[in-house]
PDB file of N, CA and C in Angstrom:
ATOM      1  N   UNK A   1      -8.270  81.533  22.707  1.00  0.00           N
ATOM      2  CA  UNK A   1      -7.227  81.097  21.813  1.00  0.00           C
ATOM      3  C   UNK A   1      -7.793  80.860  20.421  1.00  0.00           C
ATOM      4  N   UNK A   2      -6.885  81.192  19.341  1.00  0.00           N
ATOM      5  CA  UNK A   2      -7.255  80.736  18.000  1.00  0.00           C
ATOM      6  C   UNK A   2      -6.888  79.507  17.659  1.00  0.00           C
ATOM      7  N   UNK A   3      -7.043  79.112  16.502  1.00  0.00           N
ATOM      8  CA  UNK A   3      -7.165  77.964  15.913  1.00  0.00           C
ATOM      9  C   UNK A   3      -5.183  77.542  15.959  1.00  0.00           C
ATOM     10  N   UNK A   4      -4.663  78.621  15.573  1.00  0.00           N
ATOM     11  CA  UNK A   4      -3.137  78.820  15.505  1.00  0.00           C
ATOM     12  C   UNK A   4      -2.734  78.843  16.631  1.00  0.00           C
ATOM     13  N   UNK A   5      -2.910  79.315  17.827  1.00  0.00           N
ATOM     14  CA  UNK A   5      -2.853  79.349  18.813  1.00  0.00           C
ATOM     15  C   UNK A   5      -2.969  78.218  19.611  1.00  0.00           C
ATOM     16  N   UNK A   6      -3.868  77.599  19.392  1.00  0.00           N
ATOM     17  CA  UNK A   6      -3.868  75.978  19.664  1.00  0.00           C
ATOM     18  C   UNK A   6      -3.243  75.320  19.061  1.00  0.00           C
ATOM     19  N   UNK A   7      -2.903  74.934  18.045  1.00  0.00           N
ATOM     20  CA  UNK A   7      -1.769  74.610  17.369  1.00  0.00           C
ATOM     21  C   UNK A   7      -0.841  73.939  17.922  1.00  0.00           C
ATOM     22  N   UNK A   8       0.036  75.343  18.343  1.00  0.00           N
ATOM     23  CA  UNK A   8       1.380  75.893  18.826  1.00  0.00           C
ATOM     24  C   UNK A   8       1.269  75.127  20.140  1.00  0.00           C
ATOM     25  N   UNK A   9       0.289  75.512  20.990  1.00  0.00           N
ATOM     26  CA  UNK A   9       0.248  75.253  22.099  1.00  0.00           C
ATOM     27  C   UNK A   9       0.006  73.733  22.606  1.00  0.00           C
ATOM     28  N   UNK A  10      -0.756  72.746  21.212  1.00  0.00           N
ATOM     29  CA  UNK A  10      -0.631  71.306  21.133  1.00  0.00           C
ATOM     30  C   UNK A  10       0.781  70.852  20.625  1.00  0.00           C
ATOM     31  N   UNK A  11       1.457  71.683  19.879  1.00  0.00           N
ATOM     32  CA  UNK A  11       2.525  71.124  19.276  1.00  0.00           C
ATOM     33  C   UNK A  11       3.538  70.856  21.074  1.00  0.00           C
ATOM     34  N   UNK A  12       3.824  71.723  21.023  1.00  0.00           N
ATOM     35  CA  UNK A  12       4.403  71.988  22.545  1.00  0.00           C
ATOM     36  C   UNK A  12       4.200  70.677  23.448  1.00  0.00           C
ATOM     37  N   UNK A  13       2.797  71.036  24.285  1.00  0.00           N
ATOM     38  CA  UNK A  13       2.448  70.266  25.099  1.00  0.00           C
ATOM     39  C   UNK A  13       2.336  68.660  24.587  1.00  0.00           C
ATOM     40  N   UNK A  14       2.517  68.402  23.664  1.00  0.00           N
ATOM     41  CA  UNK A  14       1.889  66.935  23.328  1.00  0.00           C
ATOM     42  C   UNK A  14       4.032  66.519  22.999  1.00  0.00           C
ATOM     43  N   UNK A  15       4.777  66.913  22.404  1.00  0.00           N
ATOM     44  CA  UNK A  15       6.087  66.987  22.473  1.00  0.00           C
ATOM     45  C   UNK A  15       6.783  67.200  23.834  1.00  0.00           C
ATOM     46  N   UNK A  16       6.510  67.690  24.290  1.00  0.00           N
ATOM     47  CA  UNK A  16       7.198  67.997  25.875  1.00  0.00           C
ATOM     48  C   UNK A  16       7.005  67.177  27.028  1.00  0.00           C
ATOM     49  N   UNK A  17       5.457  67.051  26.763  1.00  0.00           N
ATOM     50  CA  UNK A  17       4.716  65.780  27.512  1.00  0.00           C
ATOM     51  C   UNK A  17       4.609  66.134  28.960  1.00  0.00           C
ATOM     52  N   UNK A  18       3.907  68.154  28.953  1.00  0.00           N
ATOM     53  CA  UNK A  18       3.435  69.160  30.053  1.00  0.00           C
ATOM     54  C   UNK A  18       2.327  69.720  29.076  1.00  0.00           C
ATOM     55  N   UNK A  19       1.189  70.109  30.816  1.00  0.00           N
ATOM     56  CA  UNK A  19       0.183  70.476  30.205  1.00  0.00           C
ATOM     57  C   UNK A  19      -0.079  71.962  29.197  1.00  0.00           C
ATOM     58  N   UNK A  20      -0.896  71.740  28.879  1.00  0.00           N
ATOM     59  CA  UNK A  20      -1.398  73.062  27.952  1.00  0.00           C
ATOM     60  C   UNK A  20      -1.391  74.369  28.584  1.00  0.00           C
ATOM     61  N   UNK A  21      -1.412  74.550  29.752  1.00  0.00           N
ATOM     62  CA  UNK A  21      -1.650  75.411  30.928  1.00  0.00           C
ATOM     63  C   UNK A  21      -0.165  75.981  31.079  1.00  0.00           C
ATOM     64  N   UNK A  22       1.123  74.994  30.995  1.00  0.00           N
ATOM     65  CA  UNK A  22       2.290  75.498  31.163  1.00  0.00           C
ATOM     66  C   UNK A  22       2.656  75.947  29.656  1.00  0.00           C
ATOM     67  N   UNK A  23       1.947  75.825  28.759  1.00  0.00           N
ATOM     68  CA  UNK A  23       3.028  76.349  27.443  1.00  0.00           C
ATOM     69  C   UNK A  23       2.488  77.774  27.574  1.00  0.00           C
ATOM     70  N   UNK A  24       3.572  79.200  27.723  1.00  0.00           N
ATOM     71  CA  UNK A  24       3.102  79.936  27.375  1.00  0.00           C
ATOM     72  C   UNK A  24       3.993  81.211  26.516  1.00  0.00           C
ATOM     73  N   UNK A  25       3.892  82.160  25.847  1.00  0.00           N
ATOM     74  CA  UNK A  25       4.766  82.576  25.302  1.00  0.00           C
ATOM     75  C   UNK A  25       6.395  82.670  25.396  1.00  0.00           C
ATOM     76  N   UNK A  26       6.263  82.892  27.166  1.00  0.00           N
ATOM     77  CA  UNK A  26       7.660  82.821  27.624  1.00  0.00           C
ATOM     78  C   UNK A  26       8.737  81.724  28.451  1.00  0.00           C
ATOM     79  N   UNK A  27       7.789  80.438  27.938  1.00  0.00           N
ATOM     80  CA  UNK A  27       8.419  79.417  27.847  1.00  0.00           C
ATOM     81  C   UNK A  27       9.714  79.559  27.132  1.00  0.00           C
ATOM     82  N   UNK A  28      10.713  79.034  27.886  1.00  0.00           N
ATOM     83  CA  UNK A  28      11.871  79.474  26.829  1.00  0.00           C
ATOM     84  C   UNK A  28      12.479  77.401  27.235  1.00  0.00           C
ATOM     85  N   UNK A  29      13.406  77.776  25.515  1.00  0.00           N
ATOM     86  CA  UNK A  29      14.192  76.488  25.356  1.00  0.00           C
ATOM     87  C   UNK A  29      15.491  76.174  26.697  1.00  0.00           C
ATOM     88  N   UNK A  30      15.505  74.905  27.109  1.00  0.00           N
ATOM     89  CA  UNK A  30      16.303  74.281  28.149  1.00  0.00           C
ATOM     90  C   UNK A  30      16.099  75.268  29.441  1.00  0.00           C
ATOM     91  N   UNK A  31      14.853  75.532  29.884  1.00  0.00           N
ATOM     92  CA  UNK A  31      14.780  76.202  31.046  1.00  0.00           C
ATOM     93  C   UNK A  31      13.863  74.827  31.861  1.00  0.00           C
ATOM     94  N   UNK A  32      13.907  73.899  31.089  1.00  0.00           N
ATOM     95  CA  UNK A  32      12.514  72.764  31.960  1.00  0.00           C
ATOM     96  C   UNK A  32      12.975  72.079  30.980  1.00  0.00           C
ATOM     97  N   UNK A  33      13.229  70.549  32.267  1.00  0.00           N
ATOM     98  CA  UNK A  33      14.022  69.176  31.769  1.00  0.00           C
ATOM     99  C   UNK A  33      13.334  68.428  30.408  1.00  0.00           C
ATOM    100  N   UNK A  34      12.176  68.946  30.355  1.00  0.00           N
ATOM    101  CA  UNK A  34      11.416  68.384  28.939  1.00  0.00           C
ATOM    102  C   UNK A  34      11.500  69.090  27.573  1.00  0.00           C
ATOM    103  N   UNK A  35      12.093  70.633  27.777  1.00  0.00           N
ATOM    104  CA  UNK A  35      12.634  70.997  26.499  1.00  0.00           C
ATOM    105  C   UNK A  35      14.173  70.911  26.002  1.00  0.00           C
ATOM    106  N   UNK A  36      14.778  69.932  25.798  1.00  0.00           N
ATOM    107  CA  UNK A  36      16.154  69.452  25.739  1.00  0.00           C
ATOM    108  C   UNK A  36      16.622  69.262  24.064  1.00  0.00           C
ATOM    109  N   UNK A  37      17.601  69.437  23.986  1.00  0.00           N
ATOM    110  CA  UNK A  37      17.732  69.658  22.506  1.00  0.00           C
ATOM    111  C   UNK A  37      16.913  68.962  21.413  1.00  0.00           C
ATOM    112  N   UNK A  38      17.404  67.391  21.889  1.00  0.00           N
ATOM    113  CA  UNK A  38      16.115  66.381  21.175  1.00  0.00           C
ATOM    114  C   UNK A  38      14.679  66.281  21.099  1.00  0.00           C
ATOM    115  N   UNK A  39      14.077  67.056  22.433  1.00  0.00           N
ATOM    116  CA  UNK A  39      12.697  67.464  22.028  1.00  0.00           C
ATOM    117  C   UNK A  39      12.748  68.637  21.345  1.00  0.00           C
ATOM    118  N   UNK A  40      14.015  69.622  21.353  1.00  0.00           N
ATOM    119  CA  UNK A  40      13.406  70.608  20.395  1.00  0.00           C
ATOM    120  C   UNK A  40      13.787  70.338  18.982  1.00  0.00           C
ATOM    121  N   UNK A  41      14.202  69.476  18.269  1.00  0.00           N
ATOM    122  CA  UNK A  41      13.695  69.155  17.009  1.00  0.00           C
ATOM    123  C   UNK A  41      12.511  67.913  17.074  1.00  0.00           C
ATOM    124  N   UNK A  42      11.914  67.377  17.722  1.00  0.00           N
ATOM    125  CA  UNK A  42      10.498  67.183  18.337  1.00  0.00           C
ATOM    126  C   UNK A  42       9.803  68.236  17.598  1.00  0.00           C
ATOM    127  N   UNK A  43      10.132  69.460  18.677  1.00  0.00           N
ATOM    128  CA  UNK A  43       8.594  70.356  18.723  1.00  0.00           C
ATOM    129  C   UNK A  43       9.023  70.958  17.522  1.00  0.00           C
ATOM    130  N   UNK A  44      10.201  71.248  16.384  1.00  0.00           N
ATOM    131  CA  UNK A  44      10.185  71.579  15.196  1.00  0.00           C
ATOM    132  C   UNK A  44       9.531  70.909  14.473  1.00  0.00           C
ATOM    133  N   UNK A  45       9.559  69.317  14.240  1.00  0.00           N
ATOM    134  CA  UNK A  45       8.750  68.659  13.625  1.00  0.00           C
ATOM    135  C   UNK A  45       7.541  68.663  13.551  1.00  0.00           C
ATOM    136  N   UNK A  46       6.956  68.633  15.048  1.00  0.00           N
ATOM    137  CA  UNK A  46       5.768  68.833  15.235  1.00  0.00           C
ATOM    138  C   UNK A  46       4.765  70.003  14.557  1.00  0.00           C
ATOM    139  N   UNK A  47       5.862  71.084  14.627  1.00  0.00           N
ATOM    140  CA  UNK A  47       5.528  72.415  14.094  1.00  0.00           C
ATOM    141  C   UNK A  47       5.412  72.548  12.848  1.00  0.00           C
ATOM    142  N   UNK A  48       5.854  72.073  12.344  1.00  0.00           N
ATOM    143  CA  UNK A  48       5.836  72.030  10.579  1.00  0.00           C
ATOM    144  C   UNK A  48       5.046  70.670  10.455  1.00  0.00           C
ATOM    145  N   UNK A  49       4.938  69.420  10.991  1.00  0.00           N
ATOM    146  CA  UNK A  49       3.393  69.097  10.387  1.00  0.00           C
ATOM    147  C   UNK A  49       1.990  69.616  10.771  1.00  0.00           C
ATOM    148  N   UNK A  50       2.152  70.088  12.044  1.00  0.00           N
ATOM    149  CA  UNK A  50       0.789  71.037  11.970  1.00  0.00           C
ATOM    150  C   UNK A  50       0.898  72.482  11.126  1.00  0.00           C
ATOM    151  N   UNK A  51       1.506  72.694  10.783  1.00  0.00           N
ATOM    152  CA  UNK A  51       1.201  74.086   9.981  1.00  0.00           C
ATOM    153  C   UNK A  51       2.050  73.996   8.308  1.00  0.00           C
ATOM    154  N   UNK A  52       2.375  72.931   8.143  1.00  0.00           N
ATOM    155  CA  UNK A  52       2.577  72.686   6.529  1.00  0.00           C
ATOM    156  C   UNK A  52       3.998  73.107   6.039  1.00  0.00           C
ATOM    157  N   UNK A  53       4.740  73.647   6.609  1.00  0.00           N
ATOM    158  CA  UNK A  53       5.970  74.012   6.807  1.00  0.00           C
ATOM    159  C   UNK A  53       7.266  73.190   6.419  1.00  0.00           C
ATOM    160  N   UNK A  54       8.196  73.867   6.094  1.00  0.00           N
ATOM    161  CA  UNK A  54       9.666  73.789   6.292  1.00  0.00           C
ATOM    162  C   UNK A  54      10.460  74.518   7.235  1.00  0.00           C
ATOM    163  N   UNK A  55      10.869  74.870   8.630  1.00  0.00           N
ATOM    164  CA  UNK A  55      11.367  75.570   9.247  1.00  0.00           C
ATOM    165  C   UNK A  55      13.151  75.201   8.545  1.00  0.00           C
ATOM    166  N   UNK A  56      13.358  76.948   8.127  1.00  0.00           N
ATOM    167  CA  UNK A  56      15.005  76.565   7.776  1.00  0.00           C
ATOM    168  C   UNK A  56      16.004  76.119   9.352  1.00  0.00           C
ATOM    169  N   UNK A  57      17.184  76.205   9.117  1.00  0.00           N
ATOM    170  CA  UNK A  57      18.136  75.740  10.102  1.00  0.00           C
ATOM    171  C   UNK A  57      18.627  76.907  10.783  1.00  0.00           C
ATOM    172  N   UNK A  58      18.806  78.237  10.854  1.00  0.00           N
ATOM    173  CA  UNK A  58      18.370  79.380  11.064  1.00  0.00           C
ATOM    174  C   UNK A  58      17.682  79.602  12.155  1.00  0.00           C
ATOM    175  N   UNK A  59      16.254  79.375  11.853  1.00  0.00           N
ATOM    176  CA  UNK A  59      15.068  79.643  12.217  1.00  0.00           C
ATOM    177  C   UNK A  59      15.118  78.606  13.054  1.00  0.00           C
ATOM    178  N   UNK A  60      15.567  76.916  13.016  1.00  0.00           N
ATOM    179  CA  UNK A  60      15.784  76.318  14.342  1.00  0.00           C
ATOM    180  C   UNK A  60      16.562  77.046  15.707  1.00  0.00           C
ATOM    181  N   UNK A  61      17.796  76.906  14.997  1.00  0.00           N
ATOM    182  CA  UNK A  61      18.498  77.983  15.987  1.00  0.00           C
ATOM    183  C   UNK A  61      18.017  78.385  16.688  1.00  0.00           C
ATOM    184  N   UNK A  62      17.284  79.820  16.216  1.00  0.00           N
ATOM    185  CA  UNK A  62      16.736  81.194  16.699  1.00  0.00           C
ATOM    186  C   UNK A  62      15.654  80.438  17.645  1.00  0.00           C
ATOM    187  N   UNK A  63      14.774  79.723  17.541  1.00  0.00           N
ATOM    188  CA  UNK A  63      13.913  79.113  18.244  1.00  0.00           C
ATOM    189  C   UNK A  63      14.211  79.085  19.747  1.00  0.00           C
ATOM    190  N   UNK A  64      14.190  80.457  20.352  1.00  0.00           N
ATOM    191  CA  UNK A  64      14.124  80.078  21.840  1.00  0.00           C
ATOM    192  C   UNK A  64      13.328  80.203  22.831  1.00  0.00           C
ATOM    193  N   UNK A  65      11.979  80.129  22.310  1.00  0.00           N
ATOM    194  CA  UNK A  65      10.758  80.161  23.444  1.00  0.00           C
ATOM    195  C   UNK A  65       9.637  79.832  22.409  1.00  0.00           C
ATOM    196  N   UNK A  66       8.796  80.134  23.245  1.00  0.00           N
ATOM    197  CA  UNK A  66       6.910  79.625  22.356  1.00  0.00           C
ATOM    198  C   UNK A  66       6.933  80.739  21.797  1.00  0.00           C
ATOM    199  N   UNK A  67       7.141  82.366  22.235  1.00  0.00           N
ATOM    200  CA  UNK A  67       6.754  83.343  21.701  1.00  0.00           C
ATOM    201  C   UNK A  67       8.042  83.248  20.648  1.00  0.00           C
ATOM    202  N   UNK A  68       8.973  83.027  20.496  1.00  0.00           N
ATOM    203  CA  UNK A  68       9.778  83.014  19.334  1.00  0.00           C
ATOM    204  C   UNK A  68       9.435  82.594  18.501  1.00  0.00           C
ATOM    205  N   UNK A  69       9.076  81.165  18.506  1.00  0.00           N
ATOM    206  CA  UNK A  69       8.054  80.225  17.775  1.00  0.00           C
ATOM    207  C   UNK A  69       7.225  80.595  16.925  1.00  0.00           C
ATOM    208  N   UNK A  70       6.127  81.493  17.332  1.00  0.00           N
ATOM    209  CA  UNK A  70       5.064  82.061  17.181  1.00  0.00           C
ATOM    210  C   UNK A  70       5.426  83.011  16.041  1.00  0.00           C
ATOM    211  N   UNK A  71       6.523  83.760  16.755  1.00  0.00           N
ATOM    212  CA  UNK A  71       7.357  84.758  15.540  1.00  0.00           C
ATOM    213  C   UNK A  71       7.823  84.526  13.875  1.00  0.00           C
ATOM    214  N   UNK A  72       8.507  83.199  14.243  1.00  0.00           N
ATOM    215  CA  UNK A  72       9.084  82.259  13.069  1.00  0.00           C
ATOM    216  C   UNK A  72       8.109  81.822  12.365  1.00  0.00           C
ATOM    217  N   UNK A  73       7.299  81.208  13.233  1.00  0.00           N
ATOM    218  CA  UNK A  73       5.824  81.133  12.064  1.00  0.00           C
ATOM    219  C   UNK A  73       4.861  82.030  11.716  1.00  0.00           C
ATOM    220  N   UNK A  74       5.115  82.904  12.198  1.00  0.00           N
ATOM    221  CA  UNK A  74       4.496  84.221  11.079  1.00  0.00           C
ATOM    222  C   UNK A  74       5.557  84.595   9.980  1.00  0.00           C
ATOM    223  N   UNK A  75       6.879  84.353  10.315  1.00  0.00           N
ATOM    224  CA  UNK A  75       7.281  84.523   8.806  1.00  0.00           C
ATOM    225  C   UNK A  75       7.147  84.042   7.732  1.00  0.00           C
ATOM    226  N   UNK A  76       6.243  82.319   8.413  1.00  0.00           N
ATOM    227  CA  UNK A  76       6.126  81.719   7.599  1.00  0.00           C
ATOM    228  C   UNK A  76       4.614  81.786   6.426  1.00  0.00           C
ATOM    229  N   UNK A  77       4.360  83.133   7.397  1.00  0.00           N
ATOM    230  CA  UNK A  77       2.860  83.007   7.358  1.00  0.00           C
ATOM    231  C   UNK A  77       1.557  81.704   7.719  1.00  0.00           C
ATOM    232  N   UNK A  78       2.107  80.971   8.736  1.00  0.00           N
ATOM    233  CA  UNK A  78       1.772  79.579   9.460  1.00  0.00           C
ATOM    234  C   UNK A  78       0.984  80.503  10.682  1.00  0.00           C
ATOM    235  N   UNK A  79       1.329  81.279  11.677  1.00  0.00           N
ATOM    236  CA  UNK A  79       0.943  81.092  12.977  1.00  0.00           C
ATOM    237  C   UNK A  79       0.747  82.515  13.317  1.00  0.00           C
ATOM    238  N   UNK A  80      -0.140  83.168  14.402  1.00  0.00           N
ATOM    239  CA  UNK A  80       0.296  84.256  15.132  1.00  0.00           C
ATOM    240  C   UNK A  80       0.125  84.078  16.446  1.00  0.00           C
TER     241      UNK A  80
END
């Protein structure tokens, strides 16, 4: 894993409050009782203070897995 890669994968796991082992690209939103709407502006927050960010409202939306995630913050030029 990269530095970005860990990241993502702390933002997640430390917000969700599951291990590092379960975050993985195809984690998707409200498929597991710990990603629920309110943790997912959690793991938005989380996401934009580790990577310096503004995620628009859009781009929340669209947010429906880790690998989506991952996506959105390469637009941001934040993550791959």
């Amino acid at each position: 894993m990269n530095d970005n890669t860990d990241r993502v994968v702390q933002a997640f796991s430390s917000v969700l409050g599951i291990p590092a082992d379960r975050i993985t690209d195809d984690l998707r939103y409200a498929t597991i009782p710990e990603w629920d709407s309110i943790a997912h502006m959690s793991v938005i927050a989380a996401l934009e203070d580790a990577f310096g960010v503004m995620i628009d409202m859009d781009d929340v939306i669209d947010m429906s897995s880790v690998g989506k995630a991952r996506e959105i913050l390469a637009k941001y030029g934040a993550a791959a």
